[in-house]
N, C-alpha and C. Protein backbone atom coordinates (compact mmCIF):
# COMPACT_ATOMS: atom_id res chain seq x y z
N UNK A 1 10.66 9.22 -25.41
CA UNK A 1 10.16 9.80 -24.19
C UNK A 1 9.95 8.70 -23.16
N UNK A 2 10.55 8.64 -21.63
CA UNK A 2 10.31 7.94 -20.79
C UNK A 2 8.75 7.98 -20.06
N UNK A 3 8.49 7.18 -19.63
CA UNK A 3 6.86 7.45 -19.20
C UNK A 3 7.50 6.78 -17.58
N UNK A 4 6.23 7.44 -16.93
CA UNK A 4 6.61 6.28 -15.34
C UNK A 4 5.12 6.35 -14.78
N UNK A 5 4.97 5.38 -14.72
CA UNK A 5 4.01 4.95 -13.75
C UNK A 5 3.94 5.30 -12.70
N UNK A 6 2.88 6.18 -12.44
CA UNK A 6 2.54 6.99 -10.69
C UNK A 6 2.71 6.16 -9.88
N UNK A 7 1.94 5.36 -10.06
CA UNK A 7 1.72 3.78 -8.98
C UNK A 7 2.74 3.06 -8.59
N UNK A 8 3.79 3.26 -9.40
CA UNK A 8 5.25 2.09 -9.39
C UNK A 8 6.06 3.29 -8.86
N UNK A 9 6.05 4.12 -9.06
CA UNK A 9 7.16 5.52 -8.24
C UNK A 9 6.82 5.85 -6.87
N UNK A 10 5.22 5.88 -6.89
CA UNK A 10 4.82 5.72 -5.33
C UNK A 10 4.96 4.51 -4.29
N UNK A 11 5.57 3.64 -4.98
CA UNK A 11 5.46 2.41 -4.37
C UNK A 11 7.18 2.27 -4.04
N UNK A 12 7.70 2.75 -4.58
CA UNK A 12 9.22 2.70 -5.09
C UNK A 12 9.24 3.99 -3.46
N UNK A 13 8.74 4.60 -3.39
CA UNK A 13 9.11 6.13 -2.49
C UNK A 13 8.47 4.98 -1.02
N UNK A 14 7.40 4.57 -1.11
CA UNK A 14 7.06 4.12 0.61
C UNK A 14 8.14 2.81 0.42
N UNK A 15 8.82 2.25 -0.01
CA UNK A 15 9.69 1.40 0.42
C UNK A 15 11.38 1.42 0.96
N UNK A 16 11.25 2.94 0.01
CA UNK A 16 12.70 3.75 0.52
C UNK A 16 11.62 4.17 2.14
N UNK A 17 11.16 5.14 2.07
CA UNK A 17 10.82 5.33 3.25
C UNK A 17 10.91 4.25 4.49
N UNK A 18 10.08 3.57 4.27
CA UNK A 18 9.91 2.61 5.22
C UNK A 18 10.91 1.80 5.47
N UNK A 19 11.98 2.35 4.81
CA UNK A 19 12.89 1.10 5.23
C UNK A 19 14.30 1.94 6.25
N UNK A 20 13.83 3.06 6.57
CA UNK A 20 14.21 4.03 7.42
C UNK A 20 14.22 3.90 8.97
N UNK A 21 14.97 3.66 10.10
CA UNK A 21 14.67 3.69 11.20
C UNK A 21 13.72 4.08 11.92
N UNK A 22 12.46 3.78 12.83
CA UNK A 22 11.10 3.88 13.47
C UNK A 22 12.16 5.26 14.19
N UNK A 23 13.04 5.01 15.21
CA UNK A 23 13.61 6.40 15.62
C UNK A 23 13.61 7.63 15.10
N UNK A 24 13.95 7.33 13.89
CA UNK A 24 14.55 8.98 13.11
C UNK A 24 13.38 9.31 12.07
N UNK A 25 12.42 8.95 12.68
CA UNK A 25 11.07 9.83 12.06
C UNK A 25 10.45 10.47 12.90
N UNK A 26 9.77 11.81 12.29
CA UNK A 26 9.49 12.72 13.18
C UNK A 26 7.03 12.44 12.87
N UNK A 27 6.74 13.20 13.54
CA UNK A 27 5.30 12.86 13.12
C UNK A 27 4.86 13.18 11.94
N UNK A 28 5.56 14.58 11.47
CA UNK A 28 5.16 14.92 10.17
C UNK A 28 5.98 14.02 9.16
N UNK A 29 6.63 13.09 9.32
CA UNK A 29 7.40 12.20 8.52
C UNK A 29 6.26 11.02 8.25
N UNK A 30 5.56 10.55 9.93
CA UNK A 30 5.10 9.40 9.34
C UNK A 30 3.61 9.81 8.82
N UNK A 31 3.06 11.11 8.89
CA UNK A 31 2.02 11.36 8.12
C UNK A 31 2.07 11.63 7.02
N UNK A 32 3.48 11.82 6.37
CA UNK A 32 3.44 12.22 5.10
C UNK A 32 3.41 10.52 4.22
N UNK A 33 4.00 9.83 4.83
CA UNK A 33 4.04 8.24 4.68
C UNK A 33 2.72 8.21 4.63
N UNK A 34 1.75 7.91 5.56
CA UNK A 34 0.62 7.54 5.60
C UNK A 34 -0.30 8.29 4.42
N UNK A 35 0.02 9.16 3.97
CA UNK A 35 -0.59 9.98 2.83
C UNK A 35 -0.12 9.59 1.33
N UNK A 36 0.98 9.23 1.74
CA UNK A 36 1.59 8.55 0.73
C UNK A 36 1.28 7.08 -0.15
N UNK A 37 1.17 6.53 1.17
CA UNK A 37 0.58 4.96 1.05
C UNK A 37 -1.44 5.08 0.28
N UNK A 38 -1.83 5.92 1.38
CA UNK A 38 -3.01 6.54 0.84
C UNK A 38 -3.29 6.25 -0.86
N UNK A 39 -2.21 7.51 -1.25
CA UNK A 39 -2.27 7.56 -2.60
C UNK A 39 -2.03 6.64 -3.53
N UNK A 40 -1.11 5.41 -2.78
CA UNK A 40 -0.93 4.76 -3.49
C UNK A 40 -2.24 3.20 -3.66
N UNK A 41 -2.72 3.04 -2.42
CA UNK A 41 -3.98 2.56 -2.70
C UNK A 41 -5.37 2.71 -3.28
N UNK A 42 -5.27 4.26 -3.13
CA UNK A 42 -5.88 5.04 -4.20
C UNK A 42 -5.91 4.60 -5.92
N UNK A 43 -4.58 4.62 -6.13
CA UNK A 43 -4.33 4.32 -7.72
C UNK A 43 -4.19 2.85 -7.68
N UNK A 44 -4.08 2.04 -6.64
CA UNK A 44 -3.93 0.86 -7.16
C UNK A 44 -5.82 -0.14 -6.97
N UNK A 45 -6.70 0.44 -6.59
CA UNK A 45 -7.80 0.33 -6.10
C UNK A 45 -8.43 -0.31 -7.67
N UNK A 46 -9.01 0.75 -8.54
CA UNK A 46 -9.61 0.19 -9.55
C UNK A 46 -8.69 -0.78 -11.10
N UNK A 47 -7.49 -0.61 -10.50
CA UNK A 47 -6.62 -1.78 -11.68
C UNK A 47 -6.66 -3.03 -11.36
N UNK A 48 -6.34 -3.91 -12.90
CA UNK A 48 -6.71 -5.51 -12.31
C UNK A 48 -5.89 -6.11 -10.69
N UNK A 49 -4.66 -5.41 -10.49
CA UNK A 49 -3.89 -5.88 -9.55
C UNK A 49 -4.32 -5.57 -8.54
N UNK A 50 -4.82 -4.77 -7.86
CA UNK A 50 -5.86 -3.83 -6.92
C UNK A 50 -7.12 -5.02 -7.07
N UNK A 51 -7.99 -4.93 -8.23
CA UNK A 51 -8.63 -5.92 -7.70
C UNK A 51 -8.44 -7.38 -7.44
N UNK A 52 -7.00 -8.03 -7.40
CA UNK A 52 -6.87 -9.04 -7.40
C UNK A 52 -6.90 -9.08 -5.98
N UNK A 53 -5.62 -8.07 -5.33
CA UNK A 53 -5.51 -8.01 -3.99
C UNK A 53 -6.64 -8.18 -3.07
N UNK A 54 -7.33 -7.06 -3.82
CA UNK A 54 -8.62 -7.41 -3.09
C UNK A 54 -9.51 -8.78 -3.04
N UNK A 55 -9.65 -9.46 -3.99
CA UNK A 55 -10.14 -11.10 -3.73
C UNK A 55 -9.26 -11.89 -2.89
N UNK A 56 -8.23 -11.41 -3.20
CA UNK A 56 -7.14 -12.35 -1.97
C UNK A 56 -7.27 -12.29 -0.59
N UNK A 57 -7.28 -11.00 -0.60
CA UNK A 57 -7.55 -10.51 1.31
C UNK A 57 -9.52 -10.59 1.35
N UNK A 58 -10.08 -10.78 0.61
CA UNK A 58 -11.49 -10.98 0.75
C UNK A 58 -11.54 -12.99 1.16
N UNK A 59 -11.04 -13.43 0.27
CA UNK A 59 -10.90 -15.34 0.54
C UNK A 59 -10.15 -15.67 2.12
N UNK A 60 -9.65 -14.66 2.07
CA UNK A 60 -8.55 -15.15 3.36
C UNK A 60 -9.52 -14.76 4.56
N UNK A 61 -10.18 -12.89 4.31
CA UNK A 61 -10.96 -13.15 5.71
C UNK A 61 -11.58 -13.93 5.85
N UNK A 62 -12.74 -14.69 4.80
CA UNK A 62 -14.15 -15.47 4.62
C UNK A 62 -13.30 -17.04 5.04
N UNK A 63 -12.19 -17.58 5.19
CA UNK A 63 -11.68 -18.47 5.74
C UNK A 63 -11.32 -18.56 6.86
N UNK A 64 -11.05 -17.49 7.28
CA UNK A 64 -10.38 -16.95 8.88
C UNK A 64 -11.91 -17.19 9.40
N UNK A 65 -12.94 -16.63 8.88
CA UNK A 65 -14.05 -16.42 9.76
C UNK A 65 -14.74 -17.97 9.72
N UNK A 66 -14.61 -18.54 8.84
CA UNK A 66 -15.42 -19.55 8.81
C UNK A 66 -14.72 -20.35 9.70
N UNK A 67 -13.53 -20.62 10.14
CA UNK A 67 -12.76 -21.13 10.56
C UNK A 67 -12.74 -21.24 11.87
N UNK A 68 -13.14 -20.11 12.52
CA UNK A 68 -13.10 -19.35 14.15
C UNK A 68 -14.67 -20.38 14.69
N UNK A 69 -15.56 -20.24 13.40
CA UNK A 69 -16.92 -20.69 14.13
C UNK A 69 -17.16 -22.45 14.44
């Protein structure tokens, strides 16, 4: 039996998407994207990779900011 990962199929779908001309999308196209992406931060939120992301983009603001002052 094949198994698939929600997270890796949703991620697999906003990259076909997005790699689609800004022209030939309509609004209900890019909200379904944006719902899409949604979901996929959704599932990627409480896994180790989700929280890695998150320390990464957490170090980078706390450098940006320290940086500005």
């Amino acid at each position: 039996m094949v198994t698939i990962n929600v997270a890796v199929l949703l991620a697999v779908i906003v990259v076909i998407r997005l790699r689609r001309r800004t022209q030939a999308r309509s609004r209900s196209d890019e909200k379904m994207t944006v719902l899409i992406v949604l979901a996929l931060g959704i599932l990627l939120a409480p896994t180790p990779v989700g929280e890695s992301i998150a320390d990464v983009l957490g170090q980078i603001t706390t450098g940006a900011t320290q940086a500005s002052r």
